[in-house]
Protein backbone atom coordinates (compact mmCIF):
# COMPACT_ATOMS: atom_id res chain seq x y z
CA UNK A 1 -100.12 -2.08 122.63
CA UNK A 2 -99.07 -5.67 123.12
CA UNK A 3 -99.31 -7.16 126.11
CA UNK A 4 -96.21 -9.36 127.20
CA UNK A 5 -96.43 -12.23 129.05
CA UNK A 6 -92.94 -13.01 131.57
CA UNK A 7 -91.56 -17.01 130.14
CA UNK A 8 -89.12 -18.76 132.27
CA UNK A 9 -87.57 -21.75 131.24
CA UNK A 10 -84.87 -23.91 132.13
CA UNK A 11 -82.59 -21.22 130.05
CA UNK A 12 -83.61 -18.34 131.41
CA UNK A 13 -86.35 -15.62 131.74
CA UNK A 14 -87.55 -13.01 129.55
CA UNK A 15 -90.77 -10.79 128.37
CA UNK A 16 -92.96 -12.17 125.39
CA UNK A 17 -95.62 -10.84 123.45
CA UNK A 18 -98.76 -12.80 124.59
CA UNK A 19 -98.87 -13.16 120.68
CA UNK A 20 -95.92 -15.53 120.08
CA UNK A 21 -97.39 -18.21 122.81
CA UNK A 22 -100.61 -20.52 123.12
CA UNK A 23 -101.62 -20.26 126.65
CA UNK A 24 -103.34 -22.98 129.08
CA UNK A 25 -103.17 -21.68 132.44
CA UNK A 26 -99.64 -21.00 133.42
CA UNK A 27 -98.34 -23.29 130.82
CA UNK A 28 -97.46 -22.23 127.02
CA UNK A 29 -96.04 -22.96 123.85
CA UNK A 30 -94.15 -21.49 121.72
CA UNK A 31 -95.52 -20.68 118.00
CA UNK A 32 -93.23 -18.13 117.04
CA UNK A 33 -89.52 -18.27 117.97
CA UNK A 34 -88.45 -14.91 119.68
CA UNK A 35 -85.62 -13.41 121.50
CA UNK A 36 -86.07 -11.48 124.80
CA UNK A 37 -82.78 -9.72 124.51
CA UNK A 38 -83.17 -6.19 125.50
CA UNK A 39 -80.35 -3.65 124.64
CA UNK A 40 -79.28 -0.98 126.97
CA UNK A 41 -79.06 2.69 125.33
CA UNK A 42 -77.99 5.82 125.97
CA UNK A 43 -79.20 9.56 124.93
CA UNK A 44 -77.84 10.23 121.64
CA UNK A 45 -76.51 6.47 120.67
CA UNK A 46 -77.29 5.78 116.70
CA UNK A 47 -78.72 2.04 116.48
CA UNK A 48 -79.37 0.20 113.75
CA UNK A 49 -82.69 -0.47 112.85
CA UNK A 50 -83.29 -4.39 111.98
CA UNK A 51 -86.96 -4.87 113.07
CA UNK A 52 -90.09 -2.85 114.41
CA UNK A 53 -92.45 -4.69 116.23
CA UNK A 54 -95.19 -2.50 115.93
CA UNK A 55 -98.15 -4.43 117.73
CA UNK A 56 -95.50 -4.02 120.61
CA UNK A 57 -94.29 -1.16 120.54
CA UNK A 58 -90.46 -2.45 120.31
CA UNK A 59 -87.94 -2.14 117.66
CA UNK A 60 -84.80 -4.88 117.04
CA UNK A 61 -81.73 -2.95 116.49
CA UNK A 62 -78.22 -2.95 116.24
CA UNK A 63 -75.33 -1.11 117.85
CA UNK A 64 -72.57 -0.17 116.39
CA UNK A 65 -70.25 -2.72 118.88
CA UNK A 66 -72.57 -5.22 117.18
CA UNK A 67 -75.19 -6.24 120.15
CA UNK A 68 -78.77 -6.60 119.62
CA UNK A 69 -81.93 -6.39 120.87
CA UNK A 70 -84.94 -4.84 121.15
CA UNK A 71 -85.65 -1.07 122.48
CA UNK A 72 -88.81 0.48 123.60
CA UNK A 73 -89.94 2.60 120.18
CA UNK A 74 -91.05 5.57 122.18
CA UNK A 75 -86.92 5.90 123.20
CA UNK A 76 -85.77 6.53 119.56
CA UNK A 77 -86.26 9.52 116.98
CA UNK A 78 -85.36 9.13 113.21
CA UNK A 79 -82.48 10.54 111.86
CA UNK A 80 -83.77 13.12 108.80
């Protein structure tokens, strides 16, 4: 599993995977662009799946109102 690192910035704060930044100290960089949107659920809500992540464990999906973001993998099943 990834581990995620929390990034604040001038524009806000979010969860990263460690990954995605080069680390000196407290200070990073960026070397891979990524969103920390996360996007609430609920039990039996079909997503759209646009992403898996699966070094992290997180998928990028879509509802159907048309938000994104990433959800925890272990919350979803597959539809057969």
């Amino acid at each position: 599993m990834a581990c995620f690192v929390l990034v604040t910035t001038d524009r806000g704060a979010g969860w990263v995977p460690e990954r995605h930044l080069d680390r000196d100290g407290s200070v990073a960089v960026v070397n891979e662009a990524y969103d920390t949107t996360e996007l609430p659920t609920h039990a039996g809500q079909e997503l759209e799946a646009l992403f898996e992540d699966r070094l992290s464990g997180w998928m990028r999906c879509r509802a159907n109102d048309g938000r994104e973001g990433w959800v925890p993998e272990k919350t979803l099943s597959r539809l057969s």
